[in-house]
N, C-alpha and C. Protein backbone atom coordinates (compact mmCIF):
# COMPACT_ATOMS: atom_id res chain seq x y z
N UNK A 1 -31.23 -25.26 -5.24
CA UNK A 1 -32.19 -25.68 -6.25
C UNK A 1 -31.59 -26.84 -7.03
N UNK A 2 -31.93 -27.85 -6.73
CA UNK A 2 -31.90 -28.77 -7.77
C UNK A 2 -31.35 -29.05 -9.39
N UNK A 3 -32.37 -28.66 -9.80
CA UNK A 3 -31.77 -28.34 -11.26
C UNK A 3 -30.98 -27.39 -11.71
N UNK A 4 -30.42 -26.57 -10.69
CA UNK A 4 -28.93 -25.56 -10.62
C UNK A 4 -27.68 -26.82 -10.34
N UNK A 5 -28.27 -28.13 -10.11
CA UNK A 5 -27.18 -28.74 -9.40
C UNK A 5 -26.28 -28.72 -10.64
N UNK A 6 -26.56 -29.56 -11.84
CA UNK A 6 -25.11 -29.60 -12.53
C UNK A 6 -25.15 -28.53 -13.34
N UNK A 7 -25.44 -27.33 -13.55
CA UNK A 7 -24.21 -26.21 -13.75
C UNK A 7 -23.67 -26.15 -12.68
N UNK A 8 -24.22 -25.59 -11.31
CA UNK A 8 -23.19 -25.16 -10.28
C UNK A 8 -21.68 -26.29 -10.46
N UNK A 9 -21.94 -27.67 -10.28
CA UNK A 9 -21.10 -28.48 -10.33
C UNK A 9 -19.98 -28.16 -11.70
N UNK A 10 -20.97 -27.78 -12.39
CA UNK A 10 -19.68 -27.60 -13.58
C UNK A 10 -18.76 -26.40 -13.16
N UNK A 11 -19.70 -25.43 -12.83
CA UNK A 11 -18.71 -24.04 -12.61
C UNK A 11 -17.85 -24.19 -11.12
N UNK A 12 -18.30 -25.10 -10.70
CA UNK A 12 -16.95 -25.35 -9.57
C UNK A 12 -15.88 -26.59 -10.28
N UNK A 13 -15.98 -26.75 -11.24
CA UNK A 13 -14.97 -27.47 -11.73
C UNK A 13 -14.03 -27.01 -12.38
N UNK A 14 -15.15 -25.40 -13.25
CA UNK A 14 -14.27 -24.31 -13.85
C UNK A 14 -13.45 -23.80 -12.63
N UNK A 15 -14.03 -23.18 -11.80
CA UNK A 15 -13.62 -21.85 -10.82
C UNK A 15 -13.40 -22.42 -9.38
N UNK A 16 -12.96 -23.51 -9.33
CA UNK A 16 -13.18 -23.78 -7.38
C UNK A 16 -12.74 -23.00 -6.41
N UNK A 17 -12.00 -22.07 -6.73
CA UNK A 17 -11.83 -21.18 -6.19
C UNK A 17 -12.38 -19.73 -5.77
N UNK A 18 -13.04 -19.70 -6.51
CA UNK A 18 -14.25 -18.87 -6.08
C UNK A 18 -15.68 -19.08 -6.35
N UNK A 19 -16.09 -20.52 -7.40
CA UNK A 19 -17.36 -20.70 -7.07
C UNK A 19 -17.32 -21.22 -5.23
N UNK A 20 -16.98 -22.10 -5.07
CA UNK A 20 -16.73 -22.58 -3.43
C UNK A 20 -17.59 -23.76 -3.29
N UNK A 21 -18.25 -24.06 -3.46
CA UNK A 21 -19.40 -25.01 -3.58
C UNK A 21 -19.71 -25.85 -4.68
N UNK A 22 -20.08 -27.10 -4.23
CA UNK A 22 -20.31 -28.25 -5.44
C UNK A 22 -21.92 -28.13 -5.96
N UNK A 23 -22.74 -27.39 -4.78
CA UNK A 23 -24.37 -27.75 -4.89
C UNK A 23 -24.94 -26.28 -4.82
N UNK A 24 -25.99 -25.42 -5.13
CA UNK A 24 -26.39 -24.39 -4.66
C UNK A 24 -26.76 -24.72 -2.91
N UNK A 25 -26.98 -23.50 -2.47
CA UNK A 25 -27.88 -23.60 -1.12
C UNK A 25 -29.03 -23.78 -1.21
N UNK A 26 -29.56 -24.37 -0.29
CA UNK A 26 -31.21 -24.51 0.53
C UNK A 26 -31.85 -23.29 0.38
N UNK A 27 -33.02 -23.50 0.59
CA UNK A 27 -34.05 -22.75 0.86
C UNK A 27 -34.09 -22.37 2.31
N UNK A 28 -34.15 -23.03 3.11
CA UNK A 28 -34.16 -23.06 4.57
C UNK A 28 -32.46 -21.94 4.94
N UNK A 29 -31.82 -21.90 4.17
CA UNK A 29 -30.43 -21.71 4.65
C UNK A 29 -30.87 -19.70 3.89
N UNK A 30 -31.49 -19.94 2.58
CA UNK A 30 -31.87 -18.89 2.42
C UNK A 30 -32.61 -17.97 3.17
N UNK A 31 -33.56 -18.25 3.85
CA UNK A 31 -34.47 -18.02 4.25
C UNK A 31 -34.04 -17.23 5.41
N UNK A 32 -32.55 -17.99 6.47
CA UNK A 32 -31.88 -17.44 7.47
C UNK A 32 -30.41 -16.62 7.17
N UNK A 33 -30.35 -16.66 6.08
CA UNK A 33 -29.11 -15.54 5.59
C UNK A 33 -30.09 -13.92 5.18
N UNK A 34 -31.44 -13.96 4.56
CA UNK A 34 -31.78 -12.99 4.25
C UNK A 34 -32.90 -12.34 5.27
N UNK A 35 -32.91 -12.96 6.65
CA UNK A 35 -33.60 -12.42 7.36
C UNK A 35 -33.34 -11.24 7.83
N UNK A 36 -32.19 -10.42 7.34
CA UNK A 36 -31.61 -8.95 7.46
C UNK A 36 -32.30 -7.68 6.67
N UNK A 37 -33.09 -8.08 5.40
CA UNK A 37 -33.47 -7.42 4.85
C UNK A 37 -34.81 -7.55 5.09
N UNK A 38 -34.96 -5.77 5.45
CA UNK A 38 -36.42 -5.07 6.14
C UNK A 38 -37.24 -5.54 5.32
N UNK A 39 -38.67 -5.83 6.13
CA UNK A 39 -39.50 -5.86 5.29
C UNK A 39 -40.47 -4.60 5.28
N UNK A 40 -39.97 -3.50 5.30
CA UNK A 40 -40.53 -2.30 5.37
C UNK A 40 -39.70 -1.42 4.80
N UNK A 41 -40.07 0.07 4.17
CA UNK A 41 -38.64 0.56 3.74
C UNK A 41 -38.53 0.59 2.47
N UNK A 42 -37.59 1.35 1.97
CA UNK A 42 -36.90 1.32 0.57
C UNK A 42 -35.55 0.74 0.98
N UNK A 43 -34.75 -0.18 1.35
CA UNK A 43 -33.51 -0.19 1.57
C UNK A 43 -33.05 -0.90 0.42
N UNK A 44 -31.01 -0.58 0.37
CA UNK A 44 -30.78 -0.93 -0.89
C UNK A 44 -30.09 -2.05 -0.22
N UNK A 45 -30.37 -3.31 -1.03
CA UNK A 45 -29.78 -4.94 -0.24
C UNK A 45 -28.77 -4.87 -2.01
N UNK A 46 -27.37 -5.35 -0.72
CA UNK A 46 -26.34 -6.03 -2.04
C UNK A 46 -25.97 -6.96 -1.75
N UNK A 47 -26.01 -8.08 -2.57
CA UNK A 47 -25.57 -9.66 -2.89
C UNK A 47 -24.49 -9.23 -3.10
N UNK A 48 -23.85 -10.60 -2.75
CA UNK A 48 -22.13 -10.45 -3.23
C UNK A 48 -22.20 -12.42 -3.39
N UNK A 49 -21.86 -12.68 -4.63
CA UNK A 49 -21.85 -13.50 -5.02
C UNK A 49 -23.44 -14.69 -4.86
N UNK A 50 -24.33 -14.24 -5.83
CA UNK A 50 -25.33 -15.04 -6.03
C UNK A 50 -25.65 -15.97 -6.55
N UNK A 51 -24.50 -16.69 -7.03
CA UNK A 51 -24.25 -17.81 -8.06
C UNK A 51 -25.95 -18.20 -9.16
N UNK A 52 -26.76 -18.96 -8.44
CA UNK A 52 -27.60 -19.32 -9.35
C UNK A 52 -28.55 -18.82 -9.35
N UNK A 53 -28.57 -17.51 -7.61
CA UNK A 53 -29.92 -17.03 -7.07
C UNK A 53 -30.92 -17.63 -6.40
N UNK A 54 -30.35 -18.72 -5.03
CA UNK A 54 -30.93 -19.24 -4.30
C UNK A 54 -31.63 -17.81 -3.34
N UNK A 55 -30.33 -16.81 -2.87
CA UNK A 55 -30.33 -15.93 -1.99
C UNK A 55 -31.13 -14.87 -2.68
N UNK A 56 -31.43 -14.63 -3.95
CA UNK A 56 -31.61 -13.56 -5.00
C UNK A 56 -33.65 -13.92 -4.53
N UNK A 57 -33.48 -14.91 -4.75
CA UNK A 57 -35.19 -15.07 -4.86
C UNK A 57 -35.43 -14.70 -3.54
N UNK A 58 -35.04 -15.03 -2.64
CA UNK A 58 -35.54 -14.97 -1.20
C UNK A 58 -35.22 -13.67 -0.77
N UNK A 59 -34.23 -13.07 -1.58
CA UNK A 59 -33.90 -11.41 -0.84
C UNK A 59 -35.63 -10.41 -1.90
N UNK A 60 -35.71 -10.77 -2.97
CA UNK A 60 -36.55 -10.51 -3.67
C UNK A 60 -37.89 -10.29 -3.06
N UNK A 61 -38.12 -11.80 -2.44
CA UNK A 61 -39.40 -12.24 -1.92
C UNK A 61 -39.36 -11.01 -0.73
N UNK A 62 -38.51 -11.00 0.52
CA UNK A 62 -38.49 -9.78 1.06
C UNK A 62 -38.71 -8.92 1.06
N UNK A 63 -38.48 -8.19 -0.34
CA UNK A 63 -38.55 -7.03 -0.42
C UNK A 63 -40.14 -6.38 -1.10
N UNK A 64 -40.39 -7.86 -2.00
CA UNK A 64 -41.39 -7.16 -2.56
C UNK A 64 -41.90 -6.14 -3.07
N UNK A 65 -40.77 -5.75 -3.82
CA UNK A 65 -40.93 -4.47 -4.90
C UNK A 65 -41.01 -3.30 -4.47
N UNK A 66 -39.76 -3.49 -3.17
CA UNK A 66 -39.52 -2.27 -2.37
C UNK A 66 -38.14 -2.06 -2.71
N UNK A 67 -37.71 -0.86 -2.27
CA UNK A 67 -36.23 -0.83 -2.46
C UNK A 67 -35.16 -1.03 -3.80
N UNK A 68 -34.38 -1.48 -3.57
CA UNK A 68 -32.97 -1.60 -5.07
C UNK A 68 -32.23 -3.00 -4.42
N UNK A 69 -31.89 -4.15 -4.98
CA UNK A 69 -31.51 -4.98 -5.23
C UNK A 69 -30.63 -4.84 -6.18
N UNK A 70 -28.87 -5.02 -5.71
CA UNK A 70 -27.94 -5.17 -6.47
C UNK A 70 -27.29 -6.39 -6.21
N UNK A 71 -26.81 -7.12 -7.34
CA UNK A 71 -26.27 -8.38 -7.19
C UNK A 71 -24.84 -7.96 -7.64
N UNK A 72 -24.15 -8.85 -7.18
CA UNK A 72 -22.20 -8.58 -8.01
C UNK A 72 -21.85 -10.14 -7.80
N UNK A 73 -21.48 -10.53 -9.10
CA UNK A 73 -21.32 -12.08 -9.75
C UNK A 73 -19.85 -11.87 -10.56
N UNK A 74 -19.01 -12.26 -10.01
CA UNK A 74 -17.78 -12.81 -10.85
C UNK A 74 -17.97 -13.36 -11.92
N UNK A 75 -18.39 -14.99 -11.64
CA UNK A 75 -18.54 -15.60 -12.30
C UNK A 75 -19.60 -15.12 -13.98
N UNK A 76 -18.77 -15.57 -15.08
CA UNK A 76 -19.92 -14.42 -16.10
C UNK A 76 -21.01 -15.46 -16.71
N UNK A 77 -20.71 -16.91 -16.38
CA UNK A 77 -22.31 -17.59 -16.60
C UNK A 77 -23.33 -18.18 -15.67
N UNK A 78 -22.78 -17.32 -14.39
CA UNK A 78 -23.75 -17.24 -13.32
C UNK A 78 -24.74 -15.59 -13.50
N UNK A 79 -23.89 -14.86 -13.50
CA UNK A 79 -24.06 -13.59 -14.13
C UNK A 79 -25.40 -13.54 -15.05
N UNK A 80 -25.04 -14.13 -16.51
CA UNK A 80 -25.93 -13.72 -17.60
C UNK A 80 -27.18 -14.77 -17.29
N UNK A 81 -27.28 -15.76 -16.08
CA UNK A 81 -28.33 -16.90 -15.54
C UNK A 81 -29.50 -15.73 -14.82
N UNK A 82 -28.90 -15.39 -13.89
CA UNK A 82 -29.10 -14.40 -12.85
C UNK A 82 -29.96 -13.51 -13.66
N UNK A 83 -29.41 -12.51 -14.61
CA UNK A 83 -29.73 -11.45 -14.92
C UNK A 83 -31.13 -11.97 -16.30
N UNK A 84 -31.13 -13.17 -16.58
CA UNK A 84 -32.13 -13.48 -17.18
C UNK A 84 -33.38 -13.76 -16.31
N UNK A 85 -32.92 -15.14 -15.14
CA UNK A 85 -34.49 -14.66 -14.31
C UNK A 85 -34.78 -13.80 -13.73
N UNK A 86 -33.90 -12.95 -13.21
CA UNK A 86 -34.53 -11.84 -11.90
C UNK A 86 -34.16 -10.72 -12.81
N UNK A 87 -34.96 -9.81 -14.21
CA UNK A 87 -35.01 -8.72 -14.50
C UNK A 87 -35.13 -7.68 -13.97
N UNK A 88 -35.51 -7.47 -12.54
CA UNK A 88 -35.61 -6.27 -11.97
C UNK A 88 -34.64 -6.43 -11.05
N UNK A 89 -33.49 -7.09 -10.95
CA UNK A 89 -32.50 -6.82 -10.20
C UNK A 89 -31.12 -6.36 -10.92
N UNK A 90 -30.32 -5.21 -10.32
CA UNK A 90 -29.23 -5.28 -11.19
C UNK A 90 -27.93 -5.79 -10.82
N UNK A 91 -27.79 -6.86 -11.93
CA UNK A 91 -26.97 -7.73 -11.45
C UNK A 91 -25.96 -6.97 -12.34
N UNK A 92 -24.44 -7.11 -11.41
CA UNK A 92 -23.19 -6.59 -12.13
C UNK A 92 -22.18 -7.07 -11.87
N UNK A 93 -21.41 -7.81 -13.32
CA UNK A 93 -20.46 -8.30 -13.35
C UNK A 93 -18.80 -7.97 -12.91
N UNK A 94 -18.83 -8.59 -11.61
CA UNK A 94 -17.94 -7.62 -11.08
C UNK A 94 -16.78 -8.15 -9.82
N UNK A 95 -15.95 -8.06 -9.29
CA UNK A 95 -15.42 -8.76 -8.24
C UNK A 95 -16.01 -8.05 -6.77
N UNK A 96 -16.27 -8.65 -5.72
CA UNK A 96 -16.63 -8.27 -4.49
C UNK A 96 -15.67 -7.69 -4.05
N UNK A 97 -14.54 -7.43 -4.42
CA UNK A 97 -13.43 -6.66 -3.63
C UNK A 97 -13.43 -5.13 -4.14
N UNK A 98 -14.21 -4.89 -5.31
CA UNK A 98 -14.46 -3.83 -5.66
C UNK A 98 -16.00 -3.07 -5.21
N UNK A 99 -16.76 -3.71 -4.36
CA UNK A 99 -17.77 -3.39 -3.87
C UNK A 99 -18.36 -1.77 -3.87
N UNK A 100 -17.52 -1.14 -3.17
CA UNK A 100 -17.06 0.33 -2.83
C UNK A 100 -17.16 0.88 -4.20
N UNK A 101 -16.63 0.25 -5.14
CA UNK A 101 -16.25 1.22 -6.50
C UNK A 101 -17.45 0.96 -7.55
N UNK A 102 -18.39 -0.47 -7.31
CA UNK A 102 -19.37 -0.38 -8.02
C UNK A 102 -20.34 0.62 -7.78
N UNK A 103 -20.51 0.59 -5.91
CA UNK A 103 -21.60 1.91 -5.60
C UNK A 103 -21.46 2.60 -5.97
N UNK A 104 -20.19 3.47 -6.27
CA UNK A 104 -19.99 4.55 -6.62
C UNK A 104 -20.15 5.12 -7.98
N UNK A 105 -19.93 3.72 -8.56
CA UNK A 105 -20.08 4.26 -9.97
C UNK A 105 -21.39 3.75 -10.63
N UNK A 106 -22.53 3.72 -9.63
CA UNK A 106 -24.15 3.70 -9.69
C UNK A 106 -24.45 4.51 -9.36
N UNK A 107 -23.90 5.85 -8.59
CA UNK A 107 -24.16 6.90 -7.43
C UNK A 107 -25.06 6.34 -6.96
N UNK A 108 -25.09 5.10 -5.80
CA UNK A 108 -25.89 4.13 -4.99
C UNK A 108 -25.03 5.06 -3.41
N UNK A 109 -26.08 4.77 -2.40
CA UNK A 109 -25.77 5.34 -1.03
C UNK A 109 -25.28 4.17 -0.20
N UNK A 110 -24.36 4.08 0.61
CA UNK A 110 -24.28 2.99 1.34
C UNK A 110 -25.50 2.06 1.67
N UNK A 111 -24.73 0.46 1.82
CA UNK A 111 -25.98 -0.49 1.46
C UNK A 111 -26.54 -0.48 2.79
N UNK A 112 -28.10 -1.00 3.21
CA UNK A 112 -28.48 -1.00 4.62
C UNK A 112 -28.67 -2.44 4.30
N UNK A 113 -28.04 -3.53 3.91
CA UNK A 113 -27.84 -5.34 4.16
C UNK A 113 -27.14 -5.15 2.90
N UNK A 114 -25.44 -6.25 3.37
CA UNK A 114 -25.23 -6.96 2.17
C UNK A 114 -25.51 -8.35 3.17
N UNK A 115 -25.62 -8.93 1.85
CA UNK A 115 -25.83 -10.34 1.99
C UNK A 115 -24.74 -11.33 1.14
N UNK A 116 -24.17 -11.91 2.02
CA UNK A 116 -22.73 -12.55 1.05
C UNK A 116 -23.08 -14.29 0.72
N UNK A 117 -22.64 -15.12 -0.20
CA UNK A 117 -22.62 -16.43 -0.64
C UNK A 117 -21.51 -16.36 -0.85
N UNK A 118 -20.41 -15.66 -0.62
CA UNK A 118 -19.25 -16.09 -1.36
C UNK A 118 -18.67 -17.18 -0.38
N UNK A 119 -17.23 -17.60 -0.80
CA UNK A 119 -16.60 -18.69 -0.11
C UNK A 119 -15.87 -18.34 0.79
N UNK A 120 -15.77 -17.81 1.60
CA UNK A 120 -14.68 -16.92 2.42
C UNK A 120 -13.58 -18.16 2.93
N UNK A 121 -13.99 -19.20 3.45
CA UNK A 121 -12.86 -20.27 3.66
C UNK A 121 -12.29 -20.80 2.59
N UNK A 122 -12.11 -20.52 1.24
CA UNK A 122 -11.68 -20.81 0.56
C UNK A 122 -10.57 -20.16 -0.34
N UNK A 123 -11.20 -18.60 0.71
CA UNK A 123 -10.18 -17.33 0.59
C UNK A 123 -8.93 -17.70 1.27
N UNK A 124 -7.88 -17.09 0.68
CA UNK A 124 -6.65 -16.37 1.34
C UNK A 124 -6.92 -15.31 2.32
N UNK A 125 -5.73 -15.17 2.97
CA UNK A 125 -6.27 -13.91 4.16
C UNK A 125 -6.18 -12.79 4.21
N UNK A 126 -5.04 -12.43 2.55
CA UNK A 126 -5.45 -11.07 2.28
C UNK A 126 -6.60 -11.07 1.00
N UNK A 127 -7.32 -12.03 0.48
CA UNK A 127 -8.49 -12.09 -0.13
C UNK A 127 -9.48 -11.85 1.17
N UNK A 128 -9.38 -12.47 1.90
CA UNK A 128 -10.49 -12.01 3.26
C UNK A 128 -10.56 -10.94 3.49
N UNK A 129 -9.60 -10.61 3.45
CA UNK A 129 -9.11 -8.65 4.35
C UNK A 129 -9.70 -7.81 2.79
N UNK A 130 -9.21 -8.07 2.11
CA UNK A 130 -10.06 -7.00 0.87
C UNK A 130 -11.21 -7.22 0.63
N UNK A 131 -11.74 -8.31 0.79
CA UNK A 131 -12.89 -8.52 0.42
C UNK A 131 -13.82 -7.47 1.63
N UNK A 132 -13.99 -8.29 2.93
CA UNK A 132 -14.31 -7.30 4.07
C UNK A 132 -14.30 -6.00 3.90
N UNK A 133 -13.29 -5.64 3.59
CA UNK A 133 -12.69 -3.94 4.09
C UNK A 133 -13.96 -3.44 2.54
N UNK A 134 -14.43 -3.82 1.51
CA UNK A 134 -14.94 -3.34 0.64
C UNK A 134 -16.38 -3.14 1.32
N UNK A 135 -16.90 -4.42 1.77
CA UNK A 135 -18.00 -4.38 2.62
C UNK A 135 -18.05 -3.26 3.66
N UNK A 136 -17.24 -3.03 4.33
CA UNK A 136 -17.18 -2.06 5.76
C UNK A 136 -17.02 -0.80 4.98
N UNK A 137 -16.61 -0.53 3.93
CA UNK A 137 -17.00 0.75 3.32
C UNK A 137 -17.96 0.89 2.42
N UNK A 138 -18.49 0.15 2.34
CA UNK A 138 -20.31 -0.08 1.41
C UNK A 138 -21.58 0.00 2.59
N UNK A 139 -21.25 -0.51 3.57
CA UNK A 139 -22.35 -0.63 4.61
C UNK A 139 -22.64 0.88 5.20
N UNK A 140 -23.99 0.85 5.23
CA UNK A 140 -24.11 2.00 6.11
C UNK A 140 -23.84 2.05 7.76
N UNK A 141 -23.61 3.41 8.96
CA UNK A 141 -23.51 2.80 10.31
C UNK A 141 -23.99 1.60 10.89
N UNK A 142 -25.12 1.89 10.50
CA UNK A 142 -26.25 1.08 11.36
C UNK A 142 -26.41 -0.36 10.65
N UNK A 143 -26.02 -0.68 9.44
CA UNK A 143 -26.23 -1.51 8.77
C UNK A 143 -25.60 -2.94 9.11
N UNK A 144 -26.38 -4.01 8.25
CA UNK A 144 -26.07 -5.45 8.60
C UNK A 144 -25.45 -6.11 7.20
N UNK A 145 -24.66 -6.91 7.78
CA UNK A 145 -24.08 -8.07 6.68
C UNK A 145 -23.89 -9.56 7.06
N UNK A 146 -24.45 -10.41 6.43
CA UNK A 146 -25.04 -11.96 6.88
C UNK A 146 -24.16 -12.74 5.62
N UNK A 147 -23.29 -13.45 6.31
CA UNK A 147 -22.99 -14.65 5.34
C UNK A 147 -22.59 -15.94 6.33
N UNK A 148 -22.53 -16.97 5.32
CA UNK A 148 -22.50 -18.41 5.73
C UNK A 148 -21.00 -19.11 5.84
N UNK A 149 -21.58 -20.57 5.94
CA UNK A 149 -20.09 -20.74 6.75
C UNK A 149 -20.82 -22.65 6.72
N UNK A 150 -20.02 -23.57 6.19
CA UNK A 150 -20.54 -25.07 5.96
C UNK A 150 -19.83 -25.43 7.56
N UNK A 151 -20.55 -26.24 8.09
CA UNK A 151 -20.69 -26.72 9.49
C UNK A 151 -19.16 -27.52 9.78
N UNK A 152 -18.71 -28.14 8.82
CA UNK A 152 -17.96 -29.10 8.71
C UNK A 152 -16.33 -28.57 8.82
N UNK A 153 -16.68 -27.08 7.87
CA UNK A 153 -15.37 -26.49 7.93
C UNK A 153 -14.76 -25.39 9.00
N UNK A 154 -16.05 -24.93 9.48
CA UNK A 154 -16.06 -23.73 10.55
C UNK A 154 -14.79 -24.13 11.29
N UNK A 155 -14.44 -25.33 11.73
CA UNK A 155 -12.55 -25.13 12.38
C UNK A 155 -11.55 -25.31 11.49
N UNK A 156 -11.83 -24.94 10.74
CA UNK A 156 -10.25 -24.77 9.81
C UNK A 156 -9.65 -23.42 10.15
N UNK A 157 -8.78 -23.32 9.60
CA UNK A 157 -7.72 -22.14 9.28
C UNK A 157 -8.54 -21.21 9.09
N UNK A 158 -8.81 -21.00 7.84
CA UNK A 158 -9.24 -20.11 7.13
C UNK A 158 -10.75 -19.48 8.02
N UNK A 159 -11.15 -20.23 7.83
CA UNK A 159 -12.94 -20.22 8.65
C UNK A 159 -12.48 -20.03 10.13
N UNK A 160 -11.78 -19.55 10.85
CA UNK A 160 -11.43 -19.55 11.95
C UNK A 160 -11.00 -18.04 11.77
N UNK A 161 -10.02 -17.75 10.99
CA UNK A 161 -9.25 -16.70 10.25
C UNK A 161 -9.86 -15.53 10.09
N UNK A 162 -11.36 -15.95 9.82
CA UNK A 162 -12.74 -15.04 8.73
C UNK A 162 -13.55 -14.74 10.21
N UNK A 163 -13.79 -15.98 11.25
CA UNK A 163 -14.53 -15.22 12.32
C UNK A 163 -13.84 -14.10 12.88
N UNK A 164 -12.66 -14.39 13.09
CA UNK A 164 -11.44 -12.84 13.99
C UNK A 164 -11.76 -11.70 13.41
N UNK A 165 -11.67 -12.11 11.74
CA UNK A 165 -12.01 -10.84 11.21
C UNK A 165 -13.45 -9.95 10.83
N UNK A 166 -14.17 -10.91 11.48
CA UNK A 166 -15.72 -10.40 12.02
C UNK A 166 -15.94 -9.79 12.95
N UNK A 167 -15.40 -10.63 13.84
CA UNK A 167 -15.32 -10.00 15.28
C UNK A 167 -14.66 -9.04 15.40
N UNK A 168 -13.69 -8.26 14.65
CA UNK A 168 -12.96 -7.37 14.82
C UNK A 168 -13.28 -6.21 14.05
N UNK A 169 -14.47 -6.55 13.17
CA UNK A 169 -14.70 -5.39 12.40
C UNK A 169 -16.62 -5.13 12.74
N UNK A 170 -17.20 -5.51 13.09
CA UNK A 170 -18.36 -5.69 13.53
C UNK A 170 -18.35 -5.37 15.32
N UNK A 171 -19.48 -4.06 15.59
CA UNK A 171 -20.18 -4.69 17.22
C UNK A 171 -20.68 -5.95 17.58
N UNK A 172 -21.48 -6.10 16.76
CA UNK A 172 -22.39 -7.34 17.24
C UNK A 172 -22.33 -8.24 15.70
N UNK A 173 -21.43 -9.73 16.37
CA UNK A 173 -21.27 -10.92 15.23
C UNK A 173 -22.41 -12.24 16.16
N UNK A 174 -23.37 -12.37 15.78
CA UNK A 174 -23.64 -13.71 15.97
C UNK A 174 -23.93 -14.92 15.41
N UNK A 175 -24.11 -15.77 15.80
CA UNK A 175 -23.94 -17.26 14.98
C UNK A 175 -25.24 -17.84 15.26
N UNK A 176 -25.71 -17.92 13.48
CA UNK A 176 -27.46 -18.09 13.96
C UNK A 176 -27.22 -20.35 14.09
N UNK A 177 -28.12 -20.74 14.16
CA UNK A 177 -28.48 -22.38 14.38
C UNK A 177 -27.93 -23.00 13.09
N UNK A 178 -27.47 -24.40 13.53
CA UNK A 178 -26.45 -24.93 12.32
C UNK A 178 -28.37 -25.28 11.11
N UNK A 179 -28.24 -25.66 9.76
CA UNK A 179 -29.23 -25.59 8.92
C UNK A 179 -28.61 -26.91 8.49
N UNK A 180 -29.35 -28.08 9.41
CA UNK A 180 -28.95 -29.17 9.06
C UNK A 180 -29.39 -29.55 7.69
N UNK A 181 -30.80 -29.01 7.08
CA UNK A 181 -31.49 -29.50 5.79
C UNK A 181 -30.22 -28.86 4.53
N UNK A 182 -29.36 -28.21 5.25
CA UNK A 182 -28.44 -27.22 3.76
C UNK A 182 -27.92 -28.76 3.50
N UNK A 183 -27.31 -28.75 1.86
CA UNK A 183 -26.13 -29.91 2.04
C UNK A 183 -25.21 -29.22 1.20
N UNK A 184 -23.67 -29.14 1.83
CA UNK A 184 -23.91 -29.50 3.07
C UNK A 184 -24.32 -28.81 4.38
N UNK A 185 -24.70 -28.74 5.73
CA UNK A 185 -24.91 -28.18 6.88
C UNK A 185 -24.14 -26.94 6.95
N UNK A 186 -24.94 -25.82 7.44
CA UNK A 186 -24.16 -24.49 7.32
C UNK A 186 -24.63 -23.57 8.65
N UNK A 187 -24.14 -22.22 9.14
CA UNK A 187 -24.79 -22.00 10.15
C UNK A 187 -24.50 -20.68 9.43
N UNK A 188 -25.36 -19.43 10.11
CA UNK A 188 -25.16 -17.96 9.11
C UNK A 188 -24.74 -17.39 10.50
N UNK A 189 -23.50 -16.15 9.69
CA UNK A 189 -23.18 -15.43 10.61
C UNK A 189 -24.07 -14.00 10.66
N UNK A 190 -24.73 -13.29 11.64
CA UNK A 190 -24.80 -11.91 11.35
C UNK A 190 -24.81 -10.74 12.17
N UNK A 191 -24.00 -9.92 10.85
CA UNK A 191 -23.14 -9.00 11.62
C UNK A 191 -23.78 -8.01 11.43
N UNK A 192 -23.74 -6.79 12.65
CA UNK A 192 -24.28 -5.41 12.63
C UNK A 192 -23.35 -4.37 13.23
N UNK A 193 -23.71 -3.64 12.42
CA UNK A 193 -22.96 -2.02 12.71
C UNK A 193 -21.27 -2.21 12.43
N UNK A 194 -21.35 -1.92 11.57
CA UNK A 194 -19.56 -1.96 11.04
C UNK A 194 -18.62 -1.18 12.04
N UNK A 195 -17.53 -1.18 12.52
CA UNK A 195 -16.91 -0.91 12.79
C UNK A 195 -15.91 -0.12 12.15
N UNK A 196 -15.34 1.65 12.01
CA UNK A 196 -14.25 2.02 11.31
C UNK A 196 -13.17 1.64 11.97
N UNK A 197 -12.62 1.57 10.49
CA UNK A 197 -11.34 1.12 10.67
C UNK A 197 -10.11 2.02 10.21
């Protein structure tokens, strides 16, 4: 969104390290990260890092006043943004590595979609590994988790680092079409049925 552009820009000037991004995402990029969440159902969808709520509106639009929508925002003036437009979502200020411990202390049931924005190539690789391992114990069996990945960086280290550890914790990882309209260009990964570990 546009007029998210200069806060986001500011809060990656605060946080570059875990905002990850200079611009929000697309619509189009939204549109193929939240195609995980049923459109039938009560299922409970968790965001993990929604920064301005590109992914928030479009997981919303999905659901259509089905189900529980939980958001978890580090950042605390993405957070109190969030939790002002989308009132019926509960957004909680919180780190994604604690995933596991927020459900719990919602008495929430394992999630059936998270949906991630965070920066994972921007992670360390035991920030990767905790972050994940919170997810794989939040997800239900059968359940899916979809996050992104900027076109440009997908061979680095890190982003190379983050597929192994998809592939190794997931049956089925696939790699949906690069979203040339994102800027910048991104392709979504998504993963089903967690794997114990």
């Amino acid at each position: 969104m546009i007029s998210d552009a200069p806060a986001f820009l500011g809060q990656f000037a605060r946080y570059p390290f875990t905002t990850g991004a200079v611009l929000p995402s697309g619509t189009v990029l939204a549109r193929d990260i939240t195609a995980a969440v049923p459109r039938t159902g009560h299922p409970l969808v968790v965001e993990l890092g929604p920064g301005t709520g590109v992914f928030t509106r479009a997981i919303q639009h999905r659901l259509a006043g089905r189900g529980q929508h939980l958001a978890v925002e580090l950042n605390p003036s993405f957070a109190a943004t969030l939790a002002r437009r989308h009132p019926t979502v509960d957004v909680v200020r919180a780190d994604a590595a604690a995933l596991d411990r927020v459900l719990a202390d919602r008495h929430l049931p394992a999630a059936d979609v998270v949906v991630s924005g965070l920066p994972w190539a921007a992670f360390g690789g035991r920030r990767q590994i905790d972050v994940l391992d919170a997810v794989l114990k939040s997800l239900r069996p059968g359940g899916a988790f979809t996050t992104f990945a900027y076109r440009h960086a997908s061979t680095t280290r890190p982003a190379r680092r983050f597929r192994r550890l998809l592939t190794g914790s997931f049956e089925e990882v696939t790699i949906g079409r690069t979203v040339w309209a994102n800027l910048p260009p991104a392709l979504v990964y998504h993963c089903r049925r967690p794997v114990s570990r």
